[in-house]
N, C-alpha and C. Protein backbone atom coordinates (compact mmCIF):
# COMPACT_ATOMS: atom_id res chain seq x y z
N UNK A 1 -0.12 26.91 -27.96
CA UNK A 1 0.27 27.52 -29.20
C UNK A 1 -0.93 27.62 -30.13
N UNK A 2 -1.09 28.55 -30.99
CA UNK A 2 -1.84 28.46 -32.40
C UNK A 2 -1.93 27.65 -33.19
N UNK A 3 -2.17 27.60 -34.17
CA UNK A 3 -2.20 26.86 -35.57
C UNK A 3 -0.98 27.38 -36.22
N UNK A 4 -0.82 28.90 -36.33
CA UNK A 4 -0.05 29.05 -37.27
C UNK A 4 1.39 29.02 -36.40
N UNK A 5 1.28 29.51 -34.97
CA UNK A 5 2.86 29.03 -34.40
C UNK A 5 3.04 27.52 -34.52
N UNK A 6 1.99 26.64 -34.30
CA UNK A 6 2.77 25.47 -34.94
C UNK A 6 3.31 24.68 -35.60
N UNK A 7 2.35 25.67 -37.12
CA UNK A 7 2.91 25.15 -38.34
C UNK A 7 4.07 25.92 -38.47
N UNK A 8 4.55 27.24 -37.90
CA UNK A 8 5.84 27.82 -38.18
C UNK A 8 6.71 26.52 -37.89
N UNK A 9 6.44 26.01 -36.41
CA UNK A 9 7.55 25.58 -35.61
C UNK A 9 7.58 24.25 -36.49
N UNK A 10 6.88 23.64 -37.03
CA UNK A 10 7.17 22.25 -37.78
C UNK A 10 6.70 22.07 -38.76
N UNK A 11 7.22 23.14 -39.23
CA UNK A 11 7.41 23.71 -41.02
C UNK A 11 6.25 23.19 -42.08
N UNK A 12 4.80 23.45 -42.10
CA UNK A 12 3.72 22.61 -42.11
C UNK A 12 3.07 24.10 -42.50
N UNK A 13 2.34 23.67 -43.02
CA UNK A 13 0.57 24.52 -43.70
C UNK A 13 -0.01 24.44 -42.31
N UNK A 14 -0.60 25.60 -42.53
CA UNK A 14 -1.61 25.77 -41.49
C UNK A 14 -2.60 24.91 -41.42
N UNK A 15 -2.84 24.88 -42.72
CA UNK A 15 -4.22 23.58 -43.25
C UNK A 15 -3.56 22.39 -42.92
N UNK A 16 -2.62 21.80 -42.92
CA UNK A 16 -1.88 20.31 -42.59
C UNK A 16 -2.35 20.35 -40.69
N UNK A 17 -1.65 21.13 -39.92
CA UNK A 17 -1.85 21.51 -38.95
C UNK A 17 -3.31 21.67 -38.67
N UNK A 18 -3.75 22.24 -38.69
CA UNK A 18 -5.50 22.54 -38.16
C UNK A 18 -6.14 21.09 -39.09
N UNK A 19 -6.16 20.27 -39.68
CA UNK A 19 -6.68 19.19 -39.69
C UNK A 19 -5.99 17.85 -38.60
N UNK A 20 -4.95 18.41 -38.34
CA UNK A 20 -4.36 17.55 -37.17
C UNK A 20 -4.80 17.68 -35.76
N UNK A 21 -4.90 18.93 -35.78
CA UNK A 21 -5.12 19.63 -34.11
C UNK A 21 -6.80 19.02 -33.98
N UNK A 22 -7.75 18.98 -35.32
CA UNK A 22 -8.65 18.86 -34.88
C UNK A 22 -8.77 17.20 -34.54
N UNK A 23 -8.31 16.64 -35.07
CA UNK A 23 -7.98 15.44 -34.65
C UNK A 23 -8.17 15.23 -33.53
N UNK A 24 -6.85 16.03 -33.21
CA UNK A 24 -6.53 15.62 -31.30
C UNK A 24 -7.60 16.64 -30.58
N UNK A 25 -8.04 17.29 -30.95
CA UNK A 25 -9.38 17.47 -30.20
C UNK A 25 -10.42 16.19 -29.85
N UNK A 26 -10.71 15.90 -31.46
CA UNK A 26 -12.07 15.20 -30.87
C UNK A 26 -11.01 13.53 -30.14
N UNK A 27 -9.79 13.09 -30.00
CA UNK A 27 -9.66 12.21 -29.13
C UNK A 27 -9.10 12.82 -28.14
N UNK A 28 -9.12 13.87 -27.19
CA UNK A 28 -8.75 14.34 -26.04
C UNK A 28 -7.57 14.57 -25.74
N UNK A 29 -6.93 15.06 -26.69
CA UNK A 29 -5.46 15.04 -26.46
C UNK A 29 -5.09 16.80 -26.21
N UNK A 30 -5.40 17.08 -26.97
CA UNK A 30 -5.46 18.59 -27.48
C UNK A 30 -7.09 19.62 -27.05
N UNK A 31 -6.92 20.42 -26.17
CA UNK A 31 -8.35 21.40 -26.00
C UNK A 31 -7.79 23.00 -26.49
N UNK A 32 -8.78 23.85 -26.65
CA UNK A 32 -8.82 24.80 -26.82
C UNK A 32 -8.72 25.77 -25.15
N UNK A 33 -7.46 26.55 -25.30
CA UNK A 33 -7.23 27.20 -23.67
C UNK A 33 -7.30 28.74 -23.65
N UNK A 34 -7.45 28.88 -25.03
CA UNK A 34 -7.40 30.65 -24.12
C UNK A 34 -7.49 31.27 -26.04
N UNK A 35 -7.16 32.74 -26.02
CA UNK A 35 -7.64 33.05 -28.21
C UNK A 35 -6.03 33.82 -27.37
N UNK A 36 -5.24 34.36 -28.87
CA UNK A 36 -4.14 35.17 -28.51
C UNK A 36 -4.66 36.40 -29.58
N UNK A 37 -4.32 37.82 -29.42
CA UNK A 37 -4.99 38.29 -30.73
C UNK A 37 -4.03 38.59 -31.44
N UNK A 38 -4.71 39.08 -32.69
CA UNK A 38 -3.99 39.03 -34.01
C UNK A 38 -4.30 40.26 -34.84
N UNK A 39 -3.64 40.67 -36.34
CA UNK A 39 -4.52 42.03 -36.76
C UNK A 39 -5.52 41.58 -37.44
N UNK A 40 -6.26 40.34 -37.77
CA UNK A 40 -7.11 40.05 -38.22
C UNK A 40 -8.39 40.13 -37.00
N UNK A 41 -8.19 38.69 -36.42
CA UNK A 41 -9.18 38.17 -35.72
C UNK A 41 -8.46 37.03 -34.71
N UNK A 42 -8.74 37.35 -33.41
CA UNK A 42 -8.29 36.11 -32.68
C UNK A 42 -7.93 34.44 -33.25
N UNK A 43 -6.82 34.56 -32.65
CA UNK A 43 -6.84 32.68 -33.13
C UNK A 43 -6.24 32.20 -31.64
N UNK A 44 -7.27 30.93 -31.91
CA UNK A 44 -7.37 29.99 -30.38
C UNK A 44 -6.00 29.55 -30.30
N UNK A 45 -5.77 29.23 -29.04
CA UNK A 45 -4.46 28.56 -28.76
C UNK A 45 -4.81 27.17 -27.85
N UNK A 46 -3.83 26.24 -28.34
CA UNK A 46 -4.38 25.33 -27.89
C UNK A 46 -3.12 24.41 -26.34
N UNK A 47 -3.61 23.35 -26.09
CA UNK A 47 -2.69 22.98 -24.90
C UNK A 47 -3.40 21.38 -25.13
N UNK A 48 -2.55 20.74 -24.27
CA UNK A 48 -2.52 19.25 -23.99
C UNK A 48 -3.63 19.23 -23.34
N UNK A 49 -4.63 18.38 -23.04
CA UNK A 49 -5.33 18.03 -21.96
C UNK A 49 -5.09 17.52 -20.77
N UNK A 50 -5.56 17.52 -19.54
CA UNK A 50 -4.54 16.71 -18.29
C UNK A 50 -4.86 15.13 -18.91
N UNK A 51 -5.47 14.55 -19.45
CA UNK A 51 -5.35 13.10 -19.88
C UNK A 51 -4.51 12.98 -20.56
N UNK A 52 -3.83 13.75 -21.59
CA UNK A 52 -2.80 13.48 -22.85
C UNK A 52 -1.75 13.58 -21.70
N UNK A 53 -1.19 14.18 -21.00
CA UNK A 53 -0.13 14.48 -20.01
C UNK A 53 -0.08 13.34 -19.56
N UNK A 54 -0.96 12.95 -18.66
CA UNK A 54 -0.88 11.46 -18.12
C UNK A 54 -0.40 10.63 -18.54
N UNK A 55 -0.96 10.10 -19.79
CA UNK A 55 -0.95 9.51 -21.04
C UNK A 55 0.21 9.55 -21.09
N UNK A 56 0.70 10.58 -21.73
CA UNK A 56 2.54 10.53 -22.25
C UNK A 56 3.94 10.87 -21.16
N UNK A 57 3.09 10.84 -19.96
CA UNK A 57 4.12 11.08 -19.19
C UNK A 57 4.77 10.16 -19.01
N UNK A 58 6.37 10.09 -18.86
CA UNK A 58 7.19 9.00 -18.46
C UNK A 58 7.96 8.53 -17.52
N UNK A 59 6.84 9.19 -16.64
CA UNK A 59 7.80 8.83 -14.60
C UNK A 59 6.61 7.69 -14.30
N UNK A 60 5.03 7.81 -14.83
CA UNK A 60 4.42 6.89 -13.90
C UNK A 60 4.90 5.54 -13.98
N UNK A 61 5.51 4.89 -14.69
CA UNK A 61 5.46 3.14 -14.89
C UNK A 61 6.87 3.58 -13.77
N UNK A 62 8.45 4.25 -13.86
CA UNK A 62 8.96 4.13 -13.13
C UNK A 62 8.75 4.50 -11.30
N UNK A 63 7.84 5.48 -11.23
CA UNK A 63 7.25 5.31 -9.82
C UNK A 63 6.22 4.40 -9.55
N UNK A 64 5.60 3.84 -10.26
CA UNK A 64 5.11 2.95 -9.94
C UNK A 64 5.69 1.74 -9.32
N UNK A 65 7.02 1.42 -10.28
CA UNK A 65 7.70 0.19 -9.93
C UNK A 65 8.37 0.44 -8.72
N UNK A 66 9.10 1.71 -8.82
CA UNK A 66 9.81 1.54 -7.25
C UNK A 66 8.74 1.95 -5.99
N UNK A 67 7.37 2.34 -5.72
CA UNK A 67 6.24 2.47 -5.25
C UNK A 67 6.38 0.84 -4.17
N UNK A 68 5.97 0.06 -5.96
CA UNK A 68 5.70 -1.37 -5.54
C UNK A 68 7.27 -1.89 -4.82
N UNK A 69 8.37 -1.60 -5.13
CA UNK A 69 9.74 -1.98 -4.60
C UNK A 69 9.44 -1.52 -3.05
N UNK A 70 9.03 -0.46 -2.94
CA UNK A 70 9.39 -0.01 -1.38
C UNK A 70 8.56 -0.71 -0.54
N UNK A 71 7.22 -0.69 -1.07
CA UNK A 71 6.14 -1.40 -0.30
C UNK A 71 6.15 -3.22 0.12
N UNK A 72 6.98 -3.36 -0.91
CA UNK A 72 7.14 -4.81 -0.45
C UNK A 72 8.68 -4.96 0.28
N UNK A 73 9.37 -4.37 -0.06
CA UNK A 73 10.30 -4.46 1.70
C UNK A 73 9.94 -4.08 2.66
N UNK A 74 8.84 -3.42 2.94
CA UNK A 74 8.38 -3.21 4.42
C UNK A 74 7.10 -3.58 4.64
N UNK A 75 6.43 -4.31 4.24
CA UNK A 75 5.44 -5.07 4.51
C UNK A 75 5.64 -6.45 4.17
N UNK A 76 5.02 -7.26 4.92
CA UNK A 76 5.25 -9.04 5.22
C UNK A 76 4.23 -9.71 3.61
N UNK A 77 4.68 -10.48 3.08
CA UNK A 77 3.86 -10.46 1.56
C UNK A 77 2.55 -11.23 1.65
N UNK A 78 1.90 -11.37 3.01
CA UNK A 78 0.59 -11.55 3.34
C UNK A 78 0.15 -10.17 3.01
N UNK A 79 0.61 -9.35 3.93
CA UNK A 79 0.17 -7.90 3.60
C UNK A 79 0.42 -7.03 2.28
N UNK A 80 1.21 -7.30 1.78
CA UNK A 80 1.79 -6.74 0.38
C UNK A 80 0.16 -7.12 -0.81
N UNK A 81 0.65 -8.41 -0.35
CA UNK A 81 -1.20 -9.25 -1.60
C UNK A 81 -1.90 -8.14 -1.24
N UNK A 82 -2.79 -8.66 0.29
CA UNK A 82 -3.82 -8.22 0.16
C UNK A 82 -4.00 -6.47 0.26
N UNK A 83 -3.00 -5.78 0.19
CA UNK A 83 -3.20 -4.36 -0.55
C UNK A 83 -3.31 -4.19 -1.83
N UNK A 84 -2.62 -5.29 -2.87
CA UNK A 84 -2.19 -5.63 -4.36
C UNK A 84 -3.95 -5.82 -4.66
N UNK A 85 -4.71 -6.56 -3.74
CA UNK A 85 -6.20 -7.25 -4.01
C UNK A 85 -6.83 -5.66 -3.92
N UNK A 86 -6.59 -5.12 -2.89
CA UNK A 86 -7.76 -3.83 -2.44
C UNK A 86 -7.55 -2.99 -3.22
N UNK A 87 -6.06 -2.52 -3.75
CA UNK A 87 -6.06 -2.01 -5.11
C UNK A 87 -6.67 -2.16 -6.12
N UNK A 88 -6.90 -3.47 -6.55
CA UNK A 88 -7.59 -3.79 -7.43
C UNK A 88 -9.09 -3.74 -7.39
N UNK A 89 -9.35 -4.09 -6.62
CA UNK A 89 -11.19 -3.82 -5.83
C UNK A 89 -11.59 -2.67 -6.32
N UNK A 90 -10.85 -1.64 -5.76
CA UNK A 90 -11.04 -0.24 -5.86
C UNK A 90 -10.67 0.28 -6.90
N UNK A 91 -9.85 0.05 -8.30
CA UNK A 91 -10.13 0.21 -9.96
C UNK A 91 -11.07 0.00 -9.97
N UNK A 92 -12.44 -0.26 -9.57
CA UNK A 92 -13.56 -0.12 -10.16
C UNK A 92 -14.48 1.01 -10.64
N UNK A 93 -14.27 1.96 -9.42
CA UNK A 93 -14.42 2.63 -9.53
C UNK A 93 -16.11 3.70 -9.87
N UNK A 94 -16.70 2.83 -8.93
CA UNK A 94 -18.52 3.20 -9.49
C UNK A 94 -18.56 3.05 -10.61
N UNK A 95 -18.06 1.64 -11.54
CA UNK A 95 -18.38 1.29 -12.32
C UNK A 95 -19.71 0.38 -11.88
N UNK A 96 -20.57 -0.17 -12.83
CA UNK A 96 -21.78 -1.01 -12.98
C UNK A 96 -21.29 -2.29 -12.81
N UNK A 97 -21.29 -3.40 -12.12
CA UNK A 97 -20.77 -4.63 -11.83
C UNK A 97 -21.58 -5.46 -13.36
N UNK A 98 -21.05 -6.40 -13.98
CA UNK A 98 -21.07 -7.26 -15.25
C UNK A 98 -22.60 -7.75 -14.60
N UNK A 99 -23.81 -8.01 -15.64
CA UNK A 99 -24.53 -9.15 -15.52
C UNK A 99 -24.40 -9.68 -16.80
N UNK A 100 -25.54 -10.88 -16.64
CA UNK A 100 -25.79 -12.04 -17.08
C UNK A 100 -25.01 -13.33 -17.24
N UNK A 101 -24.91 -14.39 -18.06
CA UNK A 101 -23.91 -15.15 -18.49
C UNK A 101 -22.72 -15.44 -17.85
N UNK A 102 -22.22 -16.18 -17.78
CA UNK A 102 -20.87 -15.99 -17.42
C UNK A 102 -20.44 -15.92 -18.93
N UNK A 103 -20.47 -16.75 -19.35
CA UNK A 103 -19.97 -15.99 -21.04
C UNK A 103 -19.56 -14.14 -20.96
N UNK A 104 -21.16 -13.76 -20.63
CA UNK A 104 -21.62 -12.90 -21.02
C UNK A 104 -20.57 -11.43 -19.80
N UNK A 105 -20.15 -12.30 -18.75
CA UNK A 105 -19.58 -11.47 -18.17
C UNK A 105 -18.09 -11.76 -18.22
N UNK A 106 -17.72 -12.51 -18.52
CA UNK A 106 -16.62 -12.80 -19.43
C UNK A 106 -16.14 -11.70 -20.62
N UNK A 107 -16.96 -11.47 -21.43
CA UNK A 107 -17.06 -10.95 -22.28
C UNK A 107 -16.85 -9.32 -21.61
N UNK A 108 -16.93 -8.79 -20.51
CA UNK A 108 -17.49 -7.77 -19.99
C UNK A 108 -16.03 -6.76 -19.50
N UNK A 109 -15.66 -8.39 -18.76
CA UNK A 109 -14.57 -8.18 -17.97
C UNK A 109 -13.45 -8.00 -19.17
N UNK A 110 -13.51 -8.95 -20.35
CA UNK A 110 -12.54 -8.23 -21.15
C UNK A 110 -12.53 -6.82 -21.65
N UNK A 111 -14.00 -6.48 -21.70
CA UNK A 111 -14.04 -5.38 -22.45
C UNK A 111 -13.24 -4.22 -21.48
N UNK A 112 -13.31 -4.30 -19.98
CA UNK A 112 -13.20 -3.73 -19.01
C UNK A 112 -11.52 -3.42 -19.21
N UNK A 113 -11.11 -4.58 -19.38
CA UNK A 113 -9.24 -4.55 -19.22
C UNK A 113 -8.83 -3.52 -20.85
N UNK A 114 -9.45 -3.95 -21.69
CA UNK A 114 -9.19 -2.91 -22.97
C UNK A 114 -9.55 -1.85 -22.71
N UNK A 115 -10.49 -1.36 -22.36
CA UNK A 115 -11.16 0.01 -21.39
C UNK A 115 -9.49 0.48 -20.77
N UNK A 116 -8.66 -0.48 -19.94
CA UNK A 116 -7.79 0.21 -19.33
C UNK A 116 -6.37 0.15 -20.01
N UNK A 117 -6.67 0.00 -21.17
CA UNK A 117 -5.63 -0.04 -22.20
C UNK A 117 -5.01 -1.39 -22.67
N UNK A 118 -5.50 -2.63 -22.29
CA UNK A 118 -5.14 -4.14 -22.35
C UNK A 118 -5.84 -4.47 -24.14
N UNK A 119 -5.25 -5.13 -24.52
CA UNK A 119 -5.56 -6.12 -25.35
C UNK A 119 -6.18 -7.49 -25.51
N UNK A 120 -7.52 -7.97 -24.80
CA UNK A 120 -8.00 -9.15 -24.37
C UNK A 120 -8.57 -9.65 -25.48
N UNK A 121 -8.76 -11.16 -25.22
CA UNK A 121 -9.70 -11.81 -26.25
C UNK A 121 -10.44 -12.58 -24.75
N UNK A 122 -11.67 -13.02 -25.51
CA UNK A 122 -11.99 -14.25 -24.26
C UNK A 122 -11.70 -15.84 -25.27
N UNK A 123 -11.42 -16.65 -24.51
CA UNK A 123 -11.52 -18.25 -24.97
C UNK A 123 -12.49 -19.19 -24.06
N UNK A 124 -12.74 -20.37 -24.58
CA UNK A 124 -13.34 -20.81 -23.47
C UNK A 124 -12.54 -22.40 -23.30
N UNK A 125 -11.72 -22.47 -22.35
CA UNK A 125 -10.86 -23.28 -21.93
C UNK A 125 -11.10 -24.49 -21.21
N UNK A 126 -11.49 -25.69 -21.36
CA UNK A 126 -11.92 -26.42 -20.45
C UNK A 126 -12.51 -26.11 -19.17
N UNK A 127 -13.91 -25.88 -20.19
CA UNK A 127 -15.60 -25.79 -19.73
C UNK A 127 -15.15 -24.20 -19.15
N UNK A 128 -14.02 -23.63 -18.89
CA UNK A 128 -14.58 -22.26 -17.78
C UNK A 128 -13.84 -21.44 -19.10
N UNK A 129 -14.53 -20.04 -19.05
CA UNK A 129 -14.37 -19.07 -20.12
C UNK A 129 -12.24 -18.49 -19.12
N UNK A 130 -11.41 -17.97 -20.20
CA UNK A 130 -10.50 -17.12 -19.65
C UNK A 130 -10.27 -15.45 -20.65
N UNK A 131 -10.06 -15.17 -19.65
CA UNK A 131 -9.48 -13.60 -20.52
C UNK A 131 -8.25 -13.99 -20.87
N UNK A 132 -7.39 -13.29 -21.88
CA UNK A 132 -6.29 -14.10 -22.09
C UNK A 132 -5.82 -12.33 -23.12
N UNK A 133 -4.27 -11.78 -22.79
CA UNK A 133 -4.11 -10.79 -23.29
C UNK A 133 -2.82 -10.74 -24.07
N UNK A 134 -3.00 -10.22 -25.56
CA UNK A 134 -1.36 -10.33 -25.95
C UNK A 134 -0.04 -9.80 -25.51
N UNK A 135 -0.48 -9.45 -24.32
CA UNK A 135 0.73 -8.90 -23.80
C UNK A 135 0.71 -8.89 -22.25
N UNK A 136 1.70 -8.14 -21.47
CA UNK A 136 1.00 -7.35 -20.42
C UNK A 136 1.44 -6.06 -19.54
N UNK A 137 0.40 -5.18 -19.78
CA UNK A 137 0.32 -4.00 -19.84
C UNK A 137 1.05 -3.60 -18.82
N UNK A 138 1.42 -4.24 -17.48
CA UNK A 138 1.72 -3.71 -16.15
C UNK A 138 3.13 -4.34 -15.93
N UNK A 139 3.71 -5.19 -17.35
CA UNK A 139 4.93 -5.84 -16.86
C UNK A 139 6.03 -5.22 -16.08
N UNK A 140 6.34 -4.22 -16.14
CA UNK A 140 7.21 -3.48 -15.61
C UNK A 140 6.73 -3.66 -13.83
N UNK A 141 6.00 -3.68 -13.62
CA UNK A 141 5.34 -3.97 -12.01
C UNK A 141 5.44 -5.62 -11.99
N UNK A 142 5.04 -6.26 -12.54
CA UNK A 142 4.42 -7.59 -12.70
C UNK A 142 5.95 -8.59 -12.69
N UNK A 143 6.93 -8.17 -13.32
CA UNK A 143 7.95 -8.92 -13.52
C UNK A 143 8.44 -9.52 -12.62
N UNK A 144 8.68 -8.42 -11.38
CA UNK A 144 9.24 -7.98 -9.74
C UNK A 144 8.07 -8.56 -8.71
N UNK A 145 7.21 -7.86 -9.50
CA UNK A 145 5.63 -8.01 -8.22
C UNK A 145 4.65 -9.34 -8.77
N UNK A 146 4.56 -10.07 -8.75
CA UNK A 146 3.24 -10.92 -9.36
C UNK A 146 2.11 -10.51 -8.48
N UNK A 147 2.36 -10.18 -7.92
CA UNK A 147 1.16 -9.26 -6.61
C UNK A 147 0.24 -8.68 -7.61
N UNK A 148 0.95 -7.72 -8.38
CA UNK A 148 0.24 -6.78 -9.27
C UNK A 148 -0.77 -7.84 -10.01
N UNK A 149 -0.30 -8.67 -10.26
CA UNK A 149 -1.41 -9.91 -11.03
C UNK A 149 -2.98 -9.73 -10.89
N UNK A 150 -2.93 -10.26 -9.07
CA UNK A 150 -3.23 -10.11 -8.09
C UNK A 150 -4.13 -9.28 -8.09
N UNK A 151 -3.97 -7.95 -8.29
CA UNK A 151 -4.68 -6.81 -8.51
C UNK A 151 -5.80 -6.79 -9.59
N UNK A 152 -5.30 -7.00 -10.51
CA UNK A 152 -6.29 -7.14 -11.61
C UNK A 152 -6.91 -8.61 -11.50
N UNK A 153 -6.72 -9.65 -10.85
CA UNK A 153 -7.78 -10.82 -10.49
C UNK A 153 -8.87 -10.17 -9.34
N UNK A 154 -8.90 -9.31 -8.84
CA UNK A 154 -9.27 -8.98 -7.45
C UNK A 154 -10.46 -8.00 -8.55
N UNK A 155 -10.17 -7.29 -9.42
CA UNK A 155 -10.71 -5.95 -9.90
C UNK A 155 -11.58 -6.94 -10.76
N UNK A 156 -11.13 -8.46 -11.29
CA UNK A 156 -11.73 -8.98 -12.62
C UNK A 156 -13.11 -9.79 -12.12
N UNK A 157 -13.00 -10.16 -10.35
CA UNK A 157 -13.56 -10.72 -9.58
C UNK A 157 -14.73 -10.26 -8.99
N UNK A 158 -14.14 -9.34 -9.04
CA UNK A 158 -15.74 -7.68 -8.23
C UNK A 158 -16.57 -7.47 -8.95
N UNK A 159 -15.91 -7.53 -10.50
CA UNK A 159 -16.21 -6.78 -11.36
C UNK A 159 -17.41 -7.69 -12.14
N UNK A 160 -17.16 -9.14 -12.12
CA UNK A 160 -17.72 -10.21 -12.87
C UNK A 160 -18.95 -10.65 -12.03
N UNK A 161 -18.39 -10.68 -10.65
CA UNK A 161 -18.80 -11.07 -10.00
C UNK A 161 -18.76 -13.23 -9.74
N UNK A 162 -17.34 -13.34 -10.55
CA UNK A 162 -16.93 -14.69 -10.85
C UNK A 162 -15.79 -15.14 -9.77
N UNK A 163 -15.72 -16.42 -9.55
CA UNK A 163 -14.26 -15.91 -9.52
C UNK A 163 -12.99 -16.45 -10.16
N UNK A 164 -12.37 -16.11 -10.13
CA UNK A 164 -11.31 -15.03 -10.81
C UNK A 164 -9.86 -15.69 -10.31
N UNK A 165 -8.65 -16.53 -11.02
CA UNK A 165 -7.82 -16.67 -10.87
C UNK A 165 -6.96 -16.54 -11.66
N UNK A 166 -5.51 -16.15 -11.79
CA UNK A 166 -4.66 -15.91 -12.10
C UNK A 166 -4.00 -17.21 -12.78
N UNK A 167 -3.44 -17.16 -14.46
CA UNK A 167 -3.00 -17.90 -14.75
C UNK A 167 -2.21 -17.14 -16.25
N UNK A 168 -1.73 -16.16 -15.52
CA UNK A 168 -0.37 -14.73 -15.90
C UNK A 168 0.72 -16.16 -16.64
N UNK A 169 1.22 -15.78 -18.13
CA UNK A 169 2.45 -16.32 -18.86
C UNK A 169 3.45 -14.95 -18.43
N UNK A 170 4.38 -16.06 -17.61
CA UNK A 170 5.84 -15.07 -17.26
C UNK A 170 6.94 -16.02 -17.37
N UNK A 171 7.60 -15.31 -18.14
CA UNK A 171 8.87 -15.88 -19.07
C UNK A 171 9.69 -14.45 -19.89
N UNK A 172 9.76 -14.83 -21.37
CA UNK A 172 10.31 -13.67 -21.87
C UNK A 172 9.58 -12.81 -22.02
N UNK A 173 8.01 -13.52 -22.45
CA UNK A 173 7.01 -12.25 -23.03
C UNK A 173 5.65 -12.55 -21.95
N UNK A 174 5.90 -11.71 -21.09
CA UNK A 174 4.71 -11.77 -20.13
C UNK A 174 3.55 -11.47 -21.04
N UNK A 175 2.28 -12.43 -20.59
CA UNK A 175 1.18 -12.15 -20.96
C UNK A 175 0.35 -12.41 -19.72
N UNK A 176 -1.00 -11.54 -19.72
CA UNK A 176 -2.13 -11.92 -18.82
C UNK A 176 -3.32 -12.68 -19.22
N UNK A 177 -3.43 -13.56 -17.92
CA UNK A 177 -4.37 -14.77 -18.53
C UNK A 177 -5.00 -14.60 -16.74
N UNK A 178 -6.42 -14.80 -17.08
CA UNK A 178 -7.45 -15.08 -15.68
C UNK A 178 -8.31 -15.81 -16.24
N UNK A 179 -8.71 -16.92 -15.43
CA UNK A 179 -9.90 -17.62 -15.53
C UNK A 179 -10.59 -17.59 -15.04
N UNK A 180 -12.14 -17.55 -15.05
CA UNK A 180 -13.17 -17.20 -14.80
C UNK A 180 -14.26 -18.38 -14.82
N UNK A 181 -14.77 -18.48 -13.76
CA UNK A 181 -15.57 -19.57 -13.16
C UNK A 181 -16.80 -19.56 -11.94
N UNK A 182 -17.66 -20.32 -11.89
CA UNK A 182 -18.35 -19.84 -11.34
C UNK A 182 -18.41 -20.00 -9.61
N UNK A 183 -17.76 -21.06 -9.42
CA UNK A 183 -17.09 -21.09 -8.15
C UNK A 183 -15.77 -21.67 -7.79
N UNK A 184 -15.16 -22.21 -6.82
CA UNK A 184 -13.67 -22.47 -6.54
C UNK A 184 -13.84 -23.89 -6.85
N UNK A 185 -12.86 -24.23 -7.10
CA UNK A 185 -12.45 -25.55 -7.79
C UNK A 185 -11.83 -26.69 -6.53
C-alpha cells in the first residue's frame, strides 16, 4: 500500500503515517516494493519484509511444537537429544566462535542468546560464570521437550567454546539458566 492508502484505511494524516512507515523501514519491517502512479507524481508502495512475516507469523511456535511431538515418538530419546544437540551446533551458523576470558565469553554467549531474541544477564555463581534469562523464549517446545534445552547448551558450548550445562528453572515460569565452565566437573 501507499502512504496515503494507509492513512485512508486507518484514518491518520499522511504525515502521522509516513513518519511511521519510516520507522519500520529503518527496523526492517516495512521495504519499499514497487511506485503506483498518481496525477501528481508516483508514490512508493510499500510491503512487509520476509523478516517482519517471520517475525509475526503465528504457525511457527505451533509447528514447531508438534515438529518436536512427532519426532520424539518415533525416535528412542538417545536419539531425540542428540538431534536436539546438532540442532543446536548448527544455530551457529558461520558465526565467529567467542574468544578470550571465560568471563569474557560468557559475556558473548549472552550477547548471542539476546541476538536470538532472549533476555540474558551473566552472574557469576560459585566460582563458574552462568547465563541466566528472565524468561524462556522456547517454552512452548521446552515444557514437553527439555531436549530443546539441550539445544541451546550444545549452540552455548560451540559457541564459547566452554562447557556448557543446563540448569533451565521449570515450574510455573520457565526460565533459562546454563553454566559455563571451563571443564567437566
Amino acid at each position: 500500500m501507499t502512504i496515503d492508502q494507509l492513512a485512508a484505511r486507518l484514518r491518520l494524516t499522511s504525515n502521522a503515517v509516513r513518519a511511521q512507515v519510516t520507522r519500520l523501514e529503518e527496523d526492517d519491517v516495512v521495504r519499499k516494493v514497487g511506485a503506483l502512479a498518481t496525477a501528481s507524481k508516483p508514490s512508493a508502495t510499500y510491503a512487509l519484509t520476509s523478516a517482519a512475516e517471520s517475525r509475526y507469523s503465528q504457525l511457527y511456535v505451533p509447528l514447531l511444537a508438534h515438529l518436536l511431538h512427532v519426532l520424539d515418538e518415533r525416535m528412542t530419546p538417545k536419539q531425540f537429544d542428540a538431534l536436539m544437540r546438532r540442532v543446536g551446533r548448527s544455530l551457529l551458523g558461520g558465526r565467529t566462535a567467542a574468544e578470550g576470558t571465560i568471563a569474557e565469553r560468557a559475556w558473548a554467549a549472552s550477547k548471542l542468546l539476546n541476538q536470538f531474541g532472549g533476555l540474558t544477564r551473566v552472574e557469576k555463581s560459585n566460582g563458574h560464570y552462568v547465563v541466566r534469562s528472565h524468561d524462556c523464549p522456547l517454552s512452548a517446545a521446552t515444557e514437553r521437550h527439555p531436549e530443546t534445552c539441550n539445544a541451546v547448551e550444545s549452540l552455548l558450548s560451540e559457541f564459547s567454546g566452554l562447557f556448557v550445562t543446563t540448569c533451565c528453572e521449570r515450574g510455573e515460569r520457565m526460565r533459562c539458566c546454563f553454566e559455563m565452565a571451563t571443564k567437566k566437573r
